[in-house]
Protein backbone atom coordinates (compact mmCIF):
# COMPACT_ATOMS: atom_id res chain seq x y z
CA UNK A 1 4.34 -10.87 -27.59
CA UNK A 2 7.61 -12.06 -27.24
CA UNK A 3 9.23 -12.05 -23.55
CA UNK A 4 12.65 -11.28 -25.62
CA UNK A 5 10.96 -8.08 -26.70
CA UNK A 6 9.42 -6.75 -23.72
CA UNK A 7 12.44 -7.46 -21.81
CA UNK A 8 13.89 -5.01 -24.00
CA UNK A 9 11.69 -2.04 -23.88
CA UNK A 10 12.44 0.71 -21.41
CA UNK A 11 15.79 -0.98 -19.95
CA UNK A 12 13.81 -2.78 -17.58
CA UNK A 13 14.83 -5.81 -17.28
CA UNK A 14 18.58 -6.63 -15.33
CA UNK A 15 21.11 -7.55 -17.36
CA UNK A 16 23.13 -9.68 -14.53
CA UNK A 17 24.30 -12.99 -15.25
CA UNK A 18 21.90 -15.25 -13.26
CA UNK A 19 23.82 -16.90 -10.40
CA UNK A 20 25.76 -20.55 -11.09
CA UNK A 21 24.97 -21.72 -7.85
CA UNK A 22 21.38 -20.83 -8.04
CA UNK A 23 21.20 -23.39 -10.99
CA UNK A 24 23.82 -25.96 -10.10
CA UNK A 25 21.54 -26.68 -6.58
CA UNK A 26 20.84 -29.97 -6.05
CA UNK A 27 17.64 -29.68 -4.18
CA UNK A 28 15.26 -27.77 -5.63
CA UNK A 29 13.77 -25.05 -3.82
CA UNK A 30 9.79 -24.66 -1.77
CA UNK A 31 8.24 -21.87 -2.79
CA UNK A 32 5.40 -19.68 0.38
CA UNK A 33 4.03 -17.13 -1.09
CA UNK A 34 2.19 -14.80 1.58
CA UNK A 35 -0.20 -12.08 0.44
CA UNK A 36 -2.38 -9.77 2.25
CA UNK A 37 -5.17 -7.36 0.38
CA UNK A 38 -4.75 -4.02 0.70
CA UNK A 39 -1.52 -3.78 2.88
CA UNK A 40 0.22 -0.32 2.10
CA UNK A 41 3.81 -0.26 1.57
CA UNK A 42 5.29 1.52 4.47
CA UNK A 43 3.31 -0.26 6.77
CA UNK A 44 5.90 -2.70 8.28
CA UNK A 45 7.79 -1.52 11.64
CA UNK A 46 10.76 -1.97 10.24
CA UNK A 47 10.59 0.44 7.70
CA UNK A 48 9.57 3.29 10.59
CA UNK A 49 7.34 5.36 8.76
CA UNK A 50 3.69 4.29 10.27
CA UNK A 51 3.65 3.68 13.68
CA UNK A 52 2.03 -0.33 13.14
CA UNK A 53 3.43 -3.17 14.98
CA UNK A 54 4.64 -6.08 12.62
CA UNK A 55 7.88 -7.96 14.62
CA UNK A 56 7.73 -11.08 12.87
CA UNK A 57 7.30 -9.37 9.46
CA UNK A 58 10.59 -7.35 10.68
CA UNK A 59 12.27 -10.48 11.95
CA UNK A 60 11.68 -11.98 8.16
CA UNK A 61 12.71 -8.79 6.49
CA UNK A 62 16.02 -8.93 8.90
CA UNK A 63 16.52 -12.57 7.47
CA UNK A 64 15.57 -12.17 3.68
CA UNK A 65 15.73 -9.28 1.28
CA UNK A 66 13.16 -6.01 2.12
CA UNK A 67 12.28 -3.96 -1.03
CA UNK A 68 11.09 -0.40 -0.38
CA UNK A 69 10.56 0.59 -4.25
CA UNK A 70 7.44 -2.48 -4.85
CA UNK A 71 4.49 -1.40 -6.67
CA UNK A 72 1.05 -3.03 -7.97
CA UNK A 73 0.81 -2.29 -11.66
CA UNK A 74 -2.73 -2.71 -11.03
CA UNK A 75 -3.96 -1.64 -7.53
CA UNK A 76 -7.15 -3.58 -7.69
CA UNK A 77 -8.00 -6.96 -6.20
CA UNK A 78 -8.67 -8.88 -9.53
CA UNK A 79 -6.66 -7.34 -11.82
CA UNK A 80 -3.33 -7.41 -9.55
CA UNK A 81 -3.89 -11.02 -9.09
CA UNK A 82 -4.61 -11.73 -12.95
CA UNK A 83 -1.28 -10.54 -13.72
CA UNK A 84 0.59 -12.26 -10.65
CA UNK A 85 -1.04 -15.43 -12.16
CA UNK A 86 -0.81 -14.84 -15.58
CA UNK A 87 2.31 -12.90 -16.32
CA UNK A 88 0.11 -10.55 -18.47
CA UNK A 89 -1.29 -7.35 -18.80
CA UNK A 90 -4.54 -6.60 -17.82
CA UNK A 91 -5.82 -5.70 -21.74
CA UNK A 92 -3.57 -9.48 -22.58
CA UNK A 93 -5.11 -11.75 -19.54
CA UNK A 94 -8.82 -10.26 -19.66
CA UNK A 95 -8.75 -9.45 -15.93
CA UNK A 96 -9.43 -5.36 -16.73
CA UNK A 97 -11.63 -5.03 -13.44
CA UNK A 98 -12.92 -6.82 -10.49
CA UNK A 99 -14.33 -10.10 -11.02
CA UNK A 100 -18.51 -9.22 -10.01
CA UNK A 101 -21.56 -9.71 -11.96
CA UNK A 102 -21.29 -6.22 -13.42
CA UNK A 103 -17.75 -7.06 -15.30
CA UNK A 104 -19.06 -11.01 -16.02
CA UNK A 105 -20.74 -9.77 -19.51
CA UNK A 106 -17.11 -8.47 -20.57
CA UNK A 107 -15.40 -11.72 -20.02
CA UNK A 108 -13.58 -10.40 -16.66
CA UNK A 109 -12.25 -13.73 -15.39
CA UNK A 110 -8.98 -15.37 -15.22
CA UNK A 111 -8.49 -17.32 -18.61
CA UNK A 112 -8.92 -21.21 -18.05
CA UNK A 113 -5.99 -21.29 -20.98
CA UNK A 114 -3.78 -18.96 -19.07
CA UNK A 115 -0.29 -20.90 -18.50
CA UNK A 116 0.10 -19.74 -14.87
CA UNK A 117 3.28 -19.90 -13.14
CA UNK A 118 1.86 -22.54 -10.70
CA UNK A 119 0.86 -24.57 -13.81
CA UNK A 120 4.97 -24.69 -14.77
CA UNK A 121 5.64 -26.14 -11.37
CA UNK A 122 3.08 -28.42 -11.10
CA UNK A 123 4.26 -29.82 -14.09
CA UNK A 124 7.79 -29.79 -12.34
CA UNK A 125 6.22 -32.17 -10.11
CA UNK A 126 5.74 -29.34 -7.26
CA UNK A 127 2.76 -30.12 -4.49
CA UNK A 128 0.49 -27.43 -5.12
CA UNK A 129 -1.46 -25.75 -1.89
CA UNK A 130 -3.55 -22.09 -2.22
CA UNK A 131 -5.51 -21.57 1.19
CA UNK A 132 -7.55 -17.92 1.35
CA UNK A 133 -8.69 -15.71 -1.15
CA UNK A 134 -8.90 -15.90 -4.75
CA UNK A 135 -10.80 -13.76 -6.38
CA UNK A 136 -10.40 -14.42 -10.64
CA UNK A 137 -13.62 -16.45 -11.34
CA UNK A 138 -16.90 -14.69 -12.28
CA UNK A 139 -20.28 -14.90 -10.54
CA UNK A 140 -22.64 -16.89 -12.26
CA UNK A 141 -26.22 -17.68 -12.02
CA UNK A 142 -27.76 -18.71 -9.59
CA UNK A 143 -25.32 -17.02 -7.54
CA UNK A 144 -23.62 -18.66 -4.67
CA UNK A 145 -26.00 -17.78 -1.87
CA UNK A 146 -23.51 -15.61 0.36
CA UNK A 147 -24.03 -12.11 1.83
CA UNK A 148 -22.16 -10.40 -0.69
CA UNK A 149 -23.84 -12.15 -3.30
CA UNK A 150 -27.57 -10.53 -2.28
CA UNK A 151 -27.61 -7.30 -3.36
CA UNK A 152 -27.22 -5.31 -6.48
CA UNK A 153 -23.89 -7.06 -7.33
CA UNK A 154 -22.77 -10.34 -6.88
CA UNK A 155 -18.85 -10.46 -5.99
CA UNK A 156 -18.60 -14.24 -4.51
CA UNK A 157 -18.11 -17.37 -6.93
CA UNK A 158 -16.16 -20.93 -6.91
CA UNK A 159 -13.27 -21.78 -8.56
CA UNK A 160 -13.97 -25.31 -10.17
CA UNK A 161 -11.03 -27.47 -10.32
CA UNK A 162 -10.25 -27.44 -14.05
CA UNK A 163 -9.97 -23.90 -13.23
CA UNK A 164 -7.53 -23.66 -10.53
CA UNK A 165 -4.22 -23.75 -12.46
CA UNK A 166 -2.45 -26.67 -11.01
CA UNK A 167 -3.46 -26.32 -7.51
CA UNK A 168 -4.61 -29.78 -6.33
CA UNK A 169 -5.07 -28.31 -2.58
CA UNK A 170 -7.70 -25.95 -2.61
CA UNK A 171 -8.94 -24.44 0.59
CA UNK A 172 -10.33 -21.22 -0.66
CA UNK A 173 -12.75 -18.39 -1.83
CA UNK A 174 -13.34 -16.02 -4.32
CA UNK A 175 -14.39 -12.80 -2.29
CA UNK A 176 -15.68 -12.70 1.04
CA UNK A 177 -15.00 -10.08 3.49
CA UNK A 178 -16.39 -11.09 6.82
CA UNK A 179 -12.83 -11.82 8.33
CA UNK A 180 -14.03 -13.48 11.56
CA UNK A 181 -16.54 -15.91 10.01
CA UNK A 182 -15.04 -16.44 6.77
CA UNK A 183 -15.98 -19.08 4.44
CA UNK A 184 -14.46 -21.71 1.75
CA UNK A 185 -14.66 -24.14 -0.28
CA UNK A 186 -12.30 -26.96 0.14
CA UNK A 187 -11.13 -29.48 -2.61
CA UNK A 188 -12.90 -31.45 -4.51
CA UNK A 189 -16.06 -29.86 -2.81
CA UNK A 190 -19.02 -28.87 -5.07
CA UNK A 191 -20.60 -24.93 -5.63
CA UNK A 192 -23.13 -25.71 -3.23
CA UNK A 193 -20.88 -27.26 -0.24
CA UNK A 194 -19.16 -24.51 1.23
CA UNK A 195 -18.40 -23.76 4.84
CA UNK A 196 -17.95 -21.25 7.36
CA UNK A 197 -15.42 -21.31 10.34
CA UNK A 198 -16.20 -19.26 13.34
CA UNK A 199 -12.17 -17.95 13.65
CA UNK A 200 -10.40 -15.00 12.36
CA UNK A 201 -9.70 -15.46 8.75
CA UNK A 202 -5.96 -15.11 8.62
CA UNK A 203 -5.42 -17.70 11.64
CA UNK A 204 -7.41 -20.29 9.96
CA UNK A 205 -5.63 -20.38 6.98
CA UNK A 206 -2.61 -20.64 8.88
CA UNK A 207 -3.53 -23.49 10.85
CA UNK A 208 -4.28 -25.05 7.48
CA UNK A 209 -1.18 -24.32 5.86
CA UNK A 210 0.56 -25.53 8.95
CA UNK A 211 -1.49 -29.19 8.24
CA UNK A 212 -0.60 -28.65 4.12
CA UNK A 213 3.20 -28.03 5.33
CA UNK A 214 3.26 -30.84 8.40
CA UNK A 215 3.07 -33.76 5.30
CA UNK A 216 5.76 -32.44 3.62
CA UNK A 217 7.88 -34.87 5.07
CA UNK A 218 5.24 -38.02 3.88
CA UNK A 219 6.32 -36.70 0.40
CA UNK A 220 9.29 -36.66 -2.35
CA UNK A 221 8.56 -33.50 -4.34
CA UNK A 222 8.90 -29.80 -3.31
CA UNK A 223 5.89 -27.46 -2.60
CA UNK A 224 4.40 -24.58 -3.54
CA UNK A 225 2.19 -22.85 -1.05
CA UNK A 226 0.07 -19.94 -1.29
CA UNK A 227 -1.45 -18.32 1.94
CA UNK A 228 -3.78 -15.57 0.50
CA UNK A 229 -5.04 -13.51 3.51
CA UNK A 230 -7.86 -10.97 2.86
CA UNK A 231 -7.10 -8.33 5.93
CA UNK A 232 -6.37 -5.65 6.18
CA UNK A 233 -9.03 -5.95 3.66
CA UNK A 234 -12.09 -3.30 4.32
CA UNK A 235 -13.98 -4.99 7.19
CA UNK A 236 -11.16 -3.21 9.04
CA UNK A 237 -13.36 -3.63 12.23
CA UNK A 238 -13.55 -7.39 11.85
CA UNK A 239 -10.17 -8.12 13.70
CA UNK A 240 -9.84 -10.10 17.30
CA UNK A 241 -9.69 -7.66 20.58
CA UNK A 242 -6.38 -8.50 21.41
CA UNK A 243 -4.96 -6.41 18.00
CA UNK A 244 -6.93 -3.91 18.43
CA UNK A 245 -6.28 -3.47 21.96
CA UNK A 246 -2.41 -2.73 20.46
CA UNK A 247 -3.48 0.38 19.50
CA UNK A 248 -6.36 1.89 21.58
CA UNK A 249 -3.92 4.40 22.67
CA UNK A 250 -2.68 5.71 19.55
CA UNK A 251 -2.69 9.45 18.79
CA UNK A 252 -4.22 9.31 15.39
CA UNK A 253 -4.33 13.48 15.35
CA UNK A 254 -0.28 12.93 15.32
CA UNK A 255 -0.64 10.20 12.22
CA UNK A 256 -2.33 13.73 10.32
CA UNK A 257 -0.07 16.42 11.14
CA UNK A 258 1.99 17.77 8.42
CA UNK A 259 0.69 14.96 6.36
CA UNK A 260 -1.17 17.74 3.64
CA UNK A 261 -2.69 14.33 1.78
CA UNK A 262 -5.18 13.62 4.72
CA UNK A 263 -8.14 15.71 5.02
CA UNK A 264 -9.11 17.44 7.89
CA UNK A 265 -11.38 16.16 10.44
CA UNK A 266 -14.65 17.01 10.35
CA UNK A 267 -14.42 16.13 6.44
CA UNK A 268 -16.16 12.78 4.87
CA UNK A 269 -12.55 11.32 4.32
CA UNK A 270 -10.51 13.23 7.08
CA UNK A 271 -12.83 11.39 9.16
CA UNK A 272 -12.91 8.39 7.34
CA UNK A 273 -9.37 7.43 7.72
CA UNK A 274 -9.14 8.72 11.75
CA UNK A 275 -12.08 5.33 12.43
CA UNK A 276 -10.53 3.39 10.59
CA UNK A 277 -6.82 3.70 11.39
CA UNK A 278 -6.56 1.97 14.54
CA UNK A 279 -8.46 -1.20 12.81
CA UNK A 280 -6.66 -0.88 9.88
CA UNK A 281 -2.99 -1.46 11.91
CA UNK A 282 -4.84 -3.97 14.07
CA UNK A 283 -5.21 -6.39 10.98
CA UNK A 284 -1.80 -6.12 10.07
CA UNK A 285 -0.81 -7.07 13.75
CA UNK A 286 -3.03 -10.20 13.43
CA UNK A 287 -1.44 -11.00 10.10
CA UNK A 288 1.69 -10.75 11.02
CA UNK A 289 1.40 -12.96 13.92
CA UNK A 290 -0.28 -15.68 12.16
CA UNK A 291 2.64 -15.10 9.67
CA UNK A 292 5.45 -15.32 12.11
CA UNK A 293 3.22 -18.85 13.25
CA UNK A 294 3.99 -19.79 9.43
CA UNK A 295 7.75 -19.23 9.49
CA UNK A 296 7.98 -20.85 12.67
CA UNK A 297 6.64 -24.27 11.63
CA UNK A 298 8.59 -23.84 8.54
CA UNK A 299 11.67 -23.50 11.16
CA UNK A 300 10.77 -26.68 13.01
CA UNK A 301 10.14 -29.13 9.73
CA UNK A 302 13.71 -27.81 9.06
CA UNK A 303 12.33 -26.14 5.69
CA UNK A 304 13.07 -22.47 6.15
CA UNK A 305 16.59 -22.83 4.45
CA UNK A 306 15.50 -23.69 0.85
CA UNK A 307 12.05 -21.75 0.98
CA UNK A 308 11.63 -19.09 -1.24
CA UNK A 309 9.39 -17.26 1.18
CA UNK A 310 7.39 -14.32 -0.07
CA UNK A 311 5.47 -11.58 1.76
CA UNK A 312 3.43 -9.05 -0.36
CA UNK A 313 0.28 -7.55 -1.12
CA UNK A 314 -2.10 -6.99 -4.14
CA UNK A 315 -1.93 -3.34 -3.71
CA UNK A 316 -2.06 -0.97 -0.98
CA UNK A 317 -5.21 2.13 0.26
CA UNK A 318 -5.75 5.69 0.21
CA UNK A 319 -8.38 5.02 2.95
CA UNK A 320 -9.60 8.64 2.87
CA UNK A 321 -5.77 10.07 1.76
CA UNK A 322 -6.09 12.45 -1.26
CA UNK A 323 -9.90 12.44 -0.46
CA UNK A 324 -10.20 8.78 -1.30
CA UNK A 325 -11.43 5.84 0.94
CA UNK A 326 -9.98 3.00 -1.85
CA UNK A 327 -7.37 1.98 -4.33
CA UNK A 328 -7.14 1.73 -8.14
CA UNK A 329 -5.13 5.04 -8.31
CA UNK A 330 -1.75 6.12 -8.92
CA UNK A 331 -0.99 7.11 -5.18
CA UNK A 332 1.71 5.38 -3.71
CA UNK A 333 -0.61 4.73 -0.94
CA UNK A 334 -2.66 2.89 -3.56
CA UNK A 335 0.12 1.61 -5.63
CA UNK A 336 3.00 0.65 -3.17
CA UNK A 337 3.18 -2.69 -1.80
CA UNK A 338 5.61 -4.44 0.76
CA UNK A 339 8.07 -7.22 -0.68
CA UNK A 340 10.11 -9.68 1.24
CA UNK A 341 12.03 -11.82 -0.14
CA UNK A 342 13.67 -14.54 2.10
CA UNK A 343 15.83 -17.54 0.95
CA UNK A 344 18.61 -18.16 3.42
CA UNK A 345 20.32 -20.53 0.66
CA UNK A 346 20.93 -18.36 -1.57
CA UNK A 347 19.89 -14.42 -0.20
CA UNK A 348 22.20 -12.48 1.90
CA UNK A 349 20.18 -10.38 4.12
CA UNK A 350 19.94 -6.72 2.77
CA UNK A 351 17.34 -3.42 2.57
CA UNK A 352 17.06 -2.61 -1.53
CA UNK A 353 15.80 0.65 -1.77
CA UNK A 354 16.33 0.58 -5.61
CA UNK A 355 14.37 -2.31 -7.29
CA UNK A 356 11.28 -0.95 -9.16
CA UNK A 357 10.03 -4.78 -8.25
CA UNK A 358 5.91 -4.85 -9.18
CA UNK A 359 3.59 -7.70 -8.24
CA UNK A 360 3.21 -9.14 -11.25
CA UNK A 361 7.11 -9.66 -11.60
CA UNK A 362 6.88 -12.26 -9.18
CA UNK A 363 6.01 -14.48 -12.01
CA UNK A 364 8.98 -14.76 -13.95
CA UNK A 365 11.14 -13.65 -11.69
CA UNK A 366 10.43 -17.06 -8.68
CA UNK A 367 10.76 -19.42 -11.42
CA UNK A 368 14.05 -17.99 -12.69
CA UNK A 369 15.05 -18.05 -9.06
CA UNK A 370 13.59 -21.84 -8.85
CA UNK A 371 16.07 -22.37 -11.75
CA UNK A 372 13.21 -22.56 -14.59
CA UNK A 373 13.89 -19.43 -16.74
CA UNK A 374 13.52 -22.00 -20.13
CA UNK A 375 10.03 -22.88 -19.03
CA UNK A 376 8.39 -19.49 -18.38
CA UNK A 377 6.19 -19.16 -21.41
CA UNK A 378 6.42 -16.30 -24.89
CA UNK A 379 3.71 -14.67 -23.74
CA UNK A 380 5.23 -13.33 -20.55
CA UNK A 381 4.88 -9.28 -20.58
CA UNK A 382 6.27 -9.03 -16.91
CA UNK A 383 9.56 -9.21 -15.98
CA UNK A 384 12.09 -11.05 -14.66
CA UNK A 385 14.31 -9.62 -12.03
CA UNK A 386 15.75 -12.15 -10.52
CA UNK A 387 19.42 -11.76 -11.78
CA UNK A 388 19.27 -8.29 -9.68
CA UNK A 389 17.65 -10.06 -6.25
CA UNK A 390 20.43 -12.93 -6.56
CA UNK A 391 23.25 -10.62 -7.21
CA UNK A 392 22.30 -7.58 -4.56
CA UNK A 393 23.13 -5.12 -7.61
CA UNK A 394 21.20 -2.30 -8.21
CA UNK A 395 19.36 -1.30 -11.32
CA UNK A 396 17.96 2.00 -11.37
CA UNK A 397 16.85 1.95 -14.57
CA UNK A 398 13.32 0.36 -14.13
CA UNK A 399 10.08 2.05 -15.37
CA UNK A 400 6.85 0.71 -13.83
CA UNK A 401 3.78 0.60 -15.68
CA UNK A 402 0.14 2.12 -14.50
CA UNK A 403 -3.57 0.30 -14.99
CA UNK A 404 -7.28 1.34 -14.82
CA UNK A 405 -9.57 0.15 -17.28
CA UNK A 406 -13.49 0.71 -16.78
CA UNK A 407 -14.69 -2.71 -18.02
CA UNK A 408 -17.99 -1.35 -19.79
CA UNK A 409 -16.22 0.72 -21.91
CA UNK A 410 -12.09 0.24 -22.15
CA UNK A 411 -11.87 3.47 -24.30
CA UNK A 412 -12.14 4.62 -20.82
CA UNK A 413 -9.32 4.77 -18.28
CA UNK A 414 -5.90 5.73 -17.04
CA UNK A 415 -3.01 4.40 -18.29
CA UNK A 416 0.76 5.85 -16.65
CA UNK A 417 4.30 4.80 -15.83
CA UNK A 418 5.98 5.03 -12.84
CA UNK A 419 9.67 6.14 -12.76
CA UNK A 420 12.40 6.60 -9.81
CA UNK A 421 11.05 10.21 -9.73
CA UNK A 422 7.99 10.69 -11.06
CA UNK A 423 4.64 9.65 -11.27
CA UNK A 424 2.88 10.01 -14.60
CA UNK A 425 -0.75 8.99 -16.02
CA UNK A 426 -3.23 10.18 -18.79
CA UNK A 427 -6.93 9.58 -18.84
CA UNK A 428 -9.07 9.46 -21.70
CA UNK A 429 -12.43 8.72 -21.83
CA UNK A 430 -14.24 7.15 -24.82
CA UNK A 431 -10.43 6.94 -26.72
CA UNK A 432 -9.55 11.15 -25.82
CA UNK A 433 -7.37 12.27 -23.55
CA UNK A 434 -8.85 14.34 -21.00
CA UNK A 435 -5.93 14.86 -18.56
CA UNK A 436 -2.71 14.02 -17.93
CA UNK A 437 -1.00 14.21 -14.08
CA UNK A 438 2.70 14.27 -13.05
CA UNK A 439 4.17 13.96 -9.61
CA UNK A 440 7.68 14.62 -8.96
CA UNK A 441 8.06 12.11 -5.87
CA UNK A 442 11.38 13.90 -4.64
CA UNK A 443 9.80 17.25 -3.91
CA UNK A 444 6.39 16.40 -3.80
CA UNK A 445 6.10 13.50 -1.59
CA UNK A 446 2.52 13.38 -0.90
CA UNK A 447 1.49 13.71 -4.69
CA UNK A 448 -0.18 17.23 -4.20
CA UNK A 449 0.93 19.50 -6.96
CA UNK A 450 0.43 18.01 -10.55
CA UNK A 451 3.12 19.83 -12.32
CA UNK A 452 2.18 18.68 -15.87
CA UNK A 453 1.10 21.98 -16.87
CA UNK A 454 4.41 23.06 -16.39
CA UNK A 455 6.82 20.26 -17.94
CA UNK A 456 5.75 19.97 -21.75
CA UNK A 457 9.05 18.92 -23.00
CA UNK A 458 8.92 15.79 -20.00
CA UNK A 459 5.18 15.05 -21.00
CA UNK A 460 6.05 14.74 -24.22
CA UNK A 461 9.29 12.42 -23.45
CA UNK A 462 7.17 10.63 -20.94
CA UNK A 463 4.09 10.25 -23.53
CA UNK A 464 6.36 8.83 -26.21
CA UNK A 465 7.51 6.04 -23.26
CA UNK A 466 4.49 5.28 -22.47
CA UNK A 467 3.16 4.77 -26.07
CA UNK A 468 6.24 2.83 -27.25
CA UNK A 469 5.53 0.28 -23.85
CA UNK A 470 1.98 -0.21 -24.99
CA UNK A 471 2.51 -0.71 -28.32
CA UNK A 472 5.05 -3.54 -27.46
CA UNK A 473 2.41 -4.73 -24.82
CA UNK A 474 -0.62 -4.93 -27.30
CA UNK A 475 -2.54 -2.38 -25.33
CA UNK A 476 -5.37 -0.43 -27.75
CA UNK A 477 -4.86 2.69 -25.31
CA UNK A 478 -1.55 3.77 -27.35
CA UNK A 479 -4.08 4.83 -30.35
CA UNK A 480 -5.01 7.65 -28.19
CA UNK A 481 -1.38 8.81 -27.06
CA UNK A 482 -0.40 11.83 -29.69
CA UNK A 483 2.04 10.08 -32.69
CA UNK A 484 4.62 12.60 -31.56
């Protein structure tokens, strides 16, 4: 599909002249990218809405650009990442569930043919680091002999290096959630020479990125560093004493009230999310000191100024919210993420409460911003925003796209959009639609009242959207979607 044509559907793409200077730099810029699993969007101090401690997160947002309106297309580990990779769509890049042994028979892996967006700067001559989780290769037989590999499905696998997209400094996993002995493989290390590390996950791979970012000065090219931290990944109990002593004092009954989404105690979920709160926030304290460690050494190499420095997440939780303990639904607590964007070169400091930004846009959008629009490949379905991020104008005109597939059977699934109001998805199973949800977002913030019973004149505009974007996108779901 052409990126020309996609870029064209739905107005979503910015129509701003992309910044001279941007182009015309001399230098050209790092790239960090930071990602958590599982991080929800409103859960940064900054923003005030959950009562979690993240200063150096707010210190970065107060020096970069903090987007409140970021969503995972995809609110699933693998198939988030697939399209931050790829640039695709989940039915394009073959990532359509979690890479485990039960989606391995359906081809559920990261394409070794895939142009990734780290391949285009490591052929810009970039230095190319990804430390933590990974999460796009598919188990194998005999399977890696972790825990998570032992019972009825095997999650864990290695990434060999013809299959790592340009990264030459591997210090990484594929899925492993035992955050305070965590284990890796490390470069040119075989499937059957990996190692554990008796230390919180996140502050190992920050003491490694520290050593990837410390020989930056031995060398003459740029970098391009991923730091890929798994909390607050489930496992929310696995977190050092010292976060969760932050908040053993936290009224969680206060976190419920008025909040009609939460069930009440007593319940399987009510109670799920009141034990697991407290750990939950105390992983994202951990992060974000081990990310404020990050910045810092980037501040004493004298790199912080032209760094593109990126903090997100693959998608957020429900964690017991609308009677669900995970993801992989259209909640925002499921499908909002946090974005920071911080480049003091070229990024005036600013809140945007407007960009529809998703995860996946990352791709075309940081090498725009790197100044290598002309080399982001055809195939591209995701879209560049970077002409908006440079310039600080708005564009309210962005419709986000929705994503479950059930591997086994892609008939099978929800497909939606996601507009500045509303919330909309259909379901079909075995190619029929079986229901169809809308949230209006301004009246309805907690997504309790699907009012699609009563709107058929906006289904039907909403419908004809949605089929028109998958058509465009290749997707087989818009054969189900009524013709008119």
């Amino acid at each position: 599909m052409k990126r020309r044509i996609n870029q064209a559907l739905l107005l979503l793409p910015v129509g701003f002249a992309f910044p001279a200077q941007a182009q015309e730099k001399a230098s050209k810029p790092n790239l960090l990218f930071i990602m958590a699993d599982q991080w929800r969007g409103d859960a940064l101090g900054c923003i005030g809405k959950e009562p979690v401690q993240t200063p150096c997160l707010d210190k970065l947002a107060s020096e970069g650009v903090l987007f409140t309106n970021s969503i995972s297309c995809y609110p699933v580990s693998s198939p988030a990442r697939g399209i931050l990779m790829s640039g695709m769509y989940p039915m394009n890049n073959k990532v359509i569930g979690n890479c485990n042994s039960e989606t391995a028979p359906y081809g559920v892996e990261l394409p070794k043919t895939a142009r990734c967006w780290s391949d285009v700067l490591k052929d810009q001559n970039y230095r190319m680091g990804y430390i933590g989780k990974w999460h796009l290769d598919s188990p194998y037989k005999p399977y890696v002999d972790t825990y998570n590999n032992r019972g009825e499905v095997a999650w864990n696998e290695w990434c060999p290096p013809e299959r790592r997209h340009g990264f030459d400094h591997w210090v990484a996993y594929g899925t492993y959630d035992n955050h305070l002995h965590p284990m890796y493989w490390e470069n040119t290390a075989p499937r059957d020479s990996f190692f554990y590390v008796n230390k919180w996950g996140p502050e190992y791979e920050v003491d490694r990125a520290i050593e990837f970012l410390s020989k930056q000065k031995e060398s003459n090219s740029p970098f391009a560093l991923v730091v890929s931290m798994n909390p607050p990944h489930t496992g929310y109990d696995l977190v050092p004493d010292k976060y969760k002593a932050i908040y053993k004092n936290l009224d969680v009954e206060s976190l419920c009230k008025d909040r009609p989404d939460i069930p009440a105690k007593g319940t399987k979920m009510g109670d799920y999310f009141r034990n697991n709160i407290r750990d939950y926030y105390a992983c994202m304290s951990g992060v974000d000191e081990n990310v404020g460690r990050l910045i810092e050494e980037l501040k004493q190499l004298n790199l912080f100024d032209n760094t593109i420095v990126v903090f997100t997440s693959d998608h957020g939780i429900c964690m017991g919210g609308h009677n669900s303990a995970g993801k992989d639904i259209y909640y925002e607590e499921s499908m909002r993420v946090p974005v920071i964007i911080s480049w003091p070169q070229q990024l005036k400091p600013r809140v945007d409460n407007h960009t529809m930004i998703a995860f996946g846009d990352m791709y075309p959008t940081l090498l725009s911003m790197m100044g290598f629009s002309k080399d982001i490949p055809q195939e591209i379905q995701t879209f560049d925003l970077s002409a908006s991020i440079l310039s600080g104008k708005d564009n309210k005109k962005v419709v986000q796209p929705y994503y479950y597939v059930q591997p086994n059977n892609p008939t099978t699934g929800y497909r939606g959009l996601r507009t500045p109001r509303y919330t909309f998805a259909v379901h079909a199973t075995d190619g029929k639609i079986d229901r169809t949800v809308l949230f209006d977002r301004n009246k309805d913030i907690y997504q309790m009242n699907n009012i699609a019973a009563e709107n058929p004149k906006l289904i039907r505009s909403l419908e004809k959207q949605l089929k028109e974007w998958l058509i465009q996108t290749g997707d087989p779901f818009a054969a189900y979607l009524p013709e008119k």
